[in-house]
Protein backbone atom coordinates (compact mmCIF):
# COMPACT_ATOMS: atom_id res chain seq x y z
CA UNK A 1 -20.53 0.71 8.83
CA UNK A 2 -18.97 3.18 5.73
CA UNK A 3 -21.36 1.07 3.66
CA UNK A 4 -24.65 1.92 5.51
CA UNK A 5 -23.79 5.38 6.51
CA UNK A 6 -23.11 5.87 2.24
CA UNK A 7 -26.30 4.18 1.67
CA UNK A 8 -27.80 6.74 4.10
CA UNK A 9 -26.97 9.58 2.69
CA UNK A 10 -27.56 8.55 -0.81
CA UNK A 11 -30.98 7.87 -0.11
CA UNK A 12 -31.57 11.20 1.80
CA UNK A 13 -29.56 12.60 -1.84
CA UNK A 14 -32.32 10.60 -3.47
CA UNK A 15 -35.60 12.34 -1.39
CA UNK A 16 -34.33 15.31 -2.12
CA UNK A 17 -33.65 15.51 -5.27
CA UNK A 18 -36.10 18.08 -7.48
CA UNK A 19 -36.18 21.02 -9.74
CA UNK A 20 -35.78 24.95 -9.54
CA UNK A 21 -38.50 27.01 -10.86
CA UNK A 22 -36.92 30.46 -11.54
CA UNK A 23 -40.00 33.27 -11.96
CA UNK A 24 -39.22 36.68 -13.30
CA UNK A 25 -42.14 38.84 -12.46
CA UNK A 26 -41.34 41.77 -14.80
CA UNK A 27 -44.10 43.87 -14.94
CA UNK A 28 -47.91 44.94 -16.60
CA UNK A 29 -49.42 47.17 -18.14
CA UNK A 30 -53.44 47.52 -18.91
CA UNK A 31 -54.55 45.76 -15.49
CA UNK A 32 -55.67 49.53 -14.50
CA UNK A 33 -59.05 51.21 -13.73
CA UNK A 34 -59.49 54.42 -14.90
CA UNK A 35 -61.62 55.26 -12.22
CA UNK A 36 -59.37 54.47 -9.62
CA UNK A 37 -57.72 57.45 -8.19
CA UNK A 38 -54.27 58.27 -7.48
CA UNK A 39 -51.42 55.45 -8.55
CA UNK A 40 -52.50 52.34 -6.26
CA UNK A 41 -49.30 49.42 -5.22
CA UNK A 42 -49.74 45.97 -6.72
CA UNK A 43 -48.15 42.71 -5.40
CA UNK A 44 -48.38 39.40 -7.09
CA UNK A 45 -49.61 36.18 -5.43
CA UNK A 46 -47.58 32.98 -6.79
CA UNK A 47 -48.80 29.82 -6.60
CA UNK A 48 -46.94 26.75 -8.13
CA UNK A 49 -47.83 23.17 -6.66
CA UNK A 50 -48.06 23.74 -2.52
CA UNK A 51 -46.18 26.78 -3.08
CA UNK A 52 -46.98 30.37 -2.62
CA UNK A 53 -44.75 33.23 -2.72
CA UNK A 54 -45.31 36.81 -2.23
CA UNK A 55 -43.88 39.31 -4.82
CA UNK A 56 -42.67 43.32 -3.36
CA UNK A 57 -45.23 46.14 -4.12
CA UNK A 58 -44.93 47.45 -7.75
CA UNK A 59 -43.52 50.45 -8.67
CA UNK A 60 -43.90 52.69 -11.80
CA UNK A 61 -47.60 54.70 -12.99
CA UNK A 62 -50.39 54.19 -14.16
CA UNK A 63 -49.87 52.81 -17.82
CA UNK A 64 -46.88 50.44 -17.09
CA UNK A 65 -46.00 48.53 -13.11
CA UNK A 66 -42.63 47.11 -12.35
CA UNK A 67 -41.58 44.40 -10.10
CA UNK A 68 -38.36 43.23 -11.60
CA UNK A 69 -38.43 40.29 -8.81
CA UNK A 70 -37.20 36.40 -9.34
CA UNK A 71 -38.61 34.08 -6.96
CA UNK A 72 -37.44 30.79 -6.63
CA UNK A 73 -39.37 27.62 -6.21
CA UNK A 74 -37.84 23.93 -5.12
CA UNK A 75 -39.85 21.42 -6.70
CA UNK A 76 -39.48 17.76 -5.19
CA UNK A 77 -40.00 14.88 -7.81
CA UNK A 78 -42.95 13.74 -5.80
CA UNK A 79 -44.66 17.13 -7.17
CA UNK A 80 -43.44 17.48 -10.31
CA UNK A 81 -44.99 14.38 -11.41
CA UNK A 82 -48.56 16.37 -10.99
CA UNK A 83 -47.73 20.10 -11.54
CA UNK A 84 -49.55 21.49 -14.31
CA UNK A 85 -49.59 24.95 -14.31
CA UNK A 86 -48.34 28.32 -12.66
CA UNK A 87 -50.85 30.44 -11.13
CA UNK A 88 -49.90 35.02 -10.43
CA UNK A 89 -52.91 36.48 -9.00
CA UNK A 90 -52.70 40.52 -9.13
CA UNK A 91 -53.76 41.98 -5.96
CA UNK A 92 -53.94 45.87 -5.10
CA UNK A 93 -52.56 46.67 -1.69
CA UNK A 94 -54.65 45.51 1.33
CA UNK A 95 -57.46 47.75 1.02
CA UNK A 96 -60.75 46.92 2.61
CA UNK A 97 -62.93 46.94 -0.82
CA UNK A 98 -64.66 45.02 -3.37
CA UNK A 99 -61.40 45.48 -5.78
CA UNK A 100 -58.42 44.16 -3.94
CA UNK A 101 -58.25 41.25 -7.01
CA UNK A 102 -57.06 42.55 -10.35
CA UNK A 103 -56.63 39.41 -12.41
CA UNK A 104 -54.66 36.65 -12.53
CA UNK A 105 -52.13 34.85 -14.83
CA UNK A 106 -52.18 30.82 -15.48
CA UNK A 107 -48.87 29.50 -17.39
CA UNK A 108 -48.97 25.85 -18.14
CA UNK A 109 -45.75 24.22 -17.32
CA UNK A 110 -46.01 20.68 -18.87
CA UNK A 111 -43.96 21.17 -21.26
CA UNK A 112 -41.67 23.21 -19.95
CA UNK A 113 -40.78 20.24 -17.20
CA UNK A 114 -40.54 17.88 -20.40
CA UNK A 115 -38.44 20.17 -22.36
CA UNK A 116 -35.97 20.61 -19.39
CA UNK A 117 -35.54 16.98 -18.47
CA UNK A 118 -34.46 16.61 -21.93
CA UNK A 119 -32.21 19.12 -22.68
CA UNK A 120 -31.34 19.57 -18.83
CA UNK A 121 -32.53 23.38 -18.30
CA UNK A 122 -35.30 25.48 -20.07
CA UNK A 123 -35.61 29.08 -20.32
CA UNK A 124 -38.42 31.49 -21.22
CA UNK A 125 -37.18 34.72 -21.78
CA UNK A 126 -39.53 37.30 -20.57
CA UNK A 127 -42.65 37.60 -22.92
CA UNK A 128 -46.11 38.97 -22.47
CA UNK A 129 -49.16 37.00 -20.94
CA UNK A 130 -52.81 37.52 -20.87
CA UNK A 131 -54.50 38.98 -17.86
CA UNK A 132 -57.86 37.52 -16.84
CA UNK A 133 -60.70 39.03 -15.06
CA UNK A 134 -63.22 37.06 -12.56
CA UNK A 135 -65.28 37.36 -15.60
CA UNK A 136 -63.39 35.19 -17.77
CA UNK A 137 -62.80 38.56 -19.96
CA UNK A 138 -59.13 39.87 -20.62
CA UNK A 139 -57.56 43.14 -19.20
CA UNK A 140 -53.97 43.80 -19.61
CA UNK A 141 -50.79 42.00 -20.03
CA UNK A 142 -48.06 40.45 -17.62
CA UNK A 143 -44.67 40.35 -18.63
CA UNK A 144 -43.03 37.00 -16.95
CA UNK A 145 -39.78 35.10 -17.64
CA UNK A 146 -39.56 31.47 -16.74
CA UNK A 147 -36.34 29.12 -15.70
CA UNK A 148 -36.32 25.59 -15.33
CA UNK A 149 -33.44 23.23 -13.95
CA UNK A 150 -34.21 19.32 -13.34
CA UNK A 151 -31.98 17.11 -11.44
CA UNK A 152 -31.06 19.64 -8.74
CA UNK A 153 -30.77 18.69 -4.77
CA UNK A 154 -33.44 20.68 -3.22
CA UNK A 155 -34.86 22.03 0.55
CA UNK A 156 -39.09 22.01 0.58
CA UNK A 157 -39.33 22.20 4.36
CA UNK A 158 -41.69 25.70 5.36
CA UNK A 159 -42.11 26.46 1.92
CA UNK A 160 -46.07 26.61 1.67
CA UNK A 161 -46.00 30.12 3.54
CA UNK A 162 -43.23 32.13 2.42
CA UNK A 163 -42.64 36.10 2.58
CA UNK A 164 -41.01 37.24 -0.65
CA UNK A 165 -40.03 40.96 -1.42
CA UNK A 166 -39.30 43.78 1.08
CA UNK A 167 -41.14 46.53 0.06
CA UNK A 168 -44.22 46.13 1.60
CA UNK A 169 -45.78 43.12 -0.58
CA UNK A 170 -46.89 41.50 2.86
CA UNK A 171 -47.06 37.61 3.11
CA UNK A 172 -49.44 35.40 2.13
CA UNK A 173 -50.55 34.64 5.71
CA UNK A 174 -51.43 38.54 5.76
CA UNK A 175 -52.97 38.31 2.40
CA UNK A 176 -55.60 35.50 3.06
CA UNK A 177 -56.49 37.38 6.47
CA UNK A 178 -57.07 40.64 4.48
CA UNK A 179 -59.34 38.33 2.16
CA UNK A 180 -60.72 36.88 5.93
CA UNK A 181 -61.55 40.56 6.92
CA UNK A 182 -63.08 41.42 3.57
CA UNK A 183 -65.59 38.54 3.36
CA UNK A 184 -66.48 39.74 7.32
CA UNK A 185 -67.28 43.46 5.91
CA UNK A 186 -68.84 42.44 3.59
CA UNK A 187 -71.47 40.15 5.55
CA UNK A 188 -71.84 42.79 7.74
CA UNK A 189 -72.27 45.29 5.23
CA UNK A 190 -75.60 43.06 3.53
CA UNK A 191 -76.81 42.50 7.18
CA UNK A 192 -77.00 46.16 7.65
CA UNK A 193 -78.32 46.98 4.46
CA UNK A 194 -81.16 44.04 4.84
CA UNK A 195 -81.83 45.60 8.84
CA UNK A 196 -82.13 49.31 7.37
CA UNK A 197 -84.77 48.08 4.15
CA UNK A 198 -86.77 46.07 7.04
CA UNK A 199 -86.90 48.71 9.62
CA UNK A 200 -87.88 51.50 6.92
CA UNK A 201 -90.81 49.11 5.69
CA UNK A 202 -91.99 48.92 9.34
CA UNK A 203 -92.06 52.25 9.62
């Protein structure tokens, strides 16, 4: 009975067993408009595997944001065996606009997750990244620090909608119906453009 209870629990041990993705948003600079009035909040969308974590709002001006936020991601092996990469999408505060989406950030992590099996941890300290526009041009710089620890036991359950920071960032689940909104406004908005060009034609 000992002897299938330890089996038990060794193979629960055993399904959850994973990694820790430590991710340091520091801050930006450059990701600005100059047209944009007034000193407008970001918050950083994270997205790593079937992850996605919500940074606080930024602080700081103009020239130079802050976060100064870790978030923490539990990796199962099942998903480490396909991660590639680490997606931060800057967003500006839930406005209802055409400019809510700065840029975003991709960090491959291949060989990050080979360099920590081997030596059993990796660490990035912080160090700039590029910014990219919708465009595919680049704007700015993101200052991110990376930690990565194999062979750890680690919890998944509810992770794919998580609310990270407490300073208004909002969760994900509010972000993606602030995108939901947005696409409606914006339908409406060419509807009502389309009726008023018709109707002054007619007349």
């Amino acid at each position: 009975m000992n002897n299938e209870k330890s089996k038990d629990r060794q193979a629960f041990l055993d399904q959850m067993k994973g990694a820790i993705l430590e991710v340091l948003l520091v801050s930006a600079k450059g990701i600005d408009h100059a047209h944009i009035l007034g000193h407008p909040g970001y918050h950083v969308i994270v997205e790593c595997g079937s992850q996605i974590f919500t940074s606080k709002t930024s602080s700081g001006n103009r020239d130079k944001i802050y976060w100064n936020e870790k978030l923490v991601f539990e990796l199962p092996e099942s998903e480490l065996e396909t991660l590639s990469h680490l997606k931060l999408r800057i967003v500006k505060e839930e406005h209802l606009s055409d400019d809510d989406f700065v840029g975003e950030t991709i960090i491959f992590l291949r060989g990050i997750i080979v360099e920590g099996n081997y030596r059993g941890l990796t660490e990035i300290l912080p160090a700039p990244f590029n910014v990219v526009l919708e465009d595919d041009t680049y704007k700015g710089e993101m200052t991110v620090g990376l930690k990565f620890t194999p062979n750890m036991v680690v919890n998944v359950e509810g992770k794919q909608c998580v609310k990270k920071g407490n300073e208004g960032g909002g969760s994900i689940c509010s972000v993606i119906t602030s995108i939901w909104k947005l696409k409606w406004w914006r339908l409406f908005s060419s509807y009502k453009n389309r009726y008023l060009i018709n109707n002054h034609k007619d007349n």
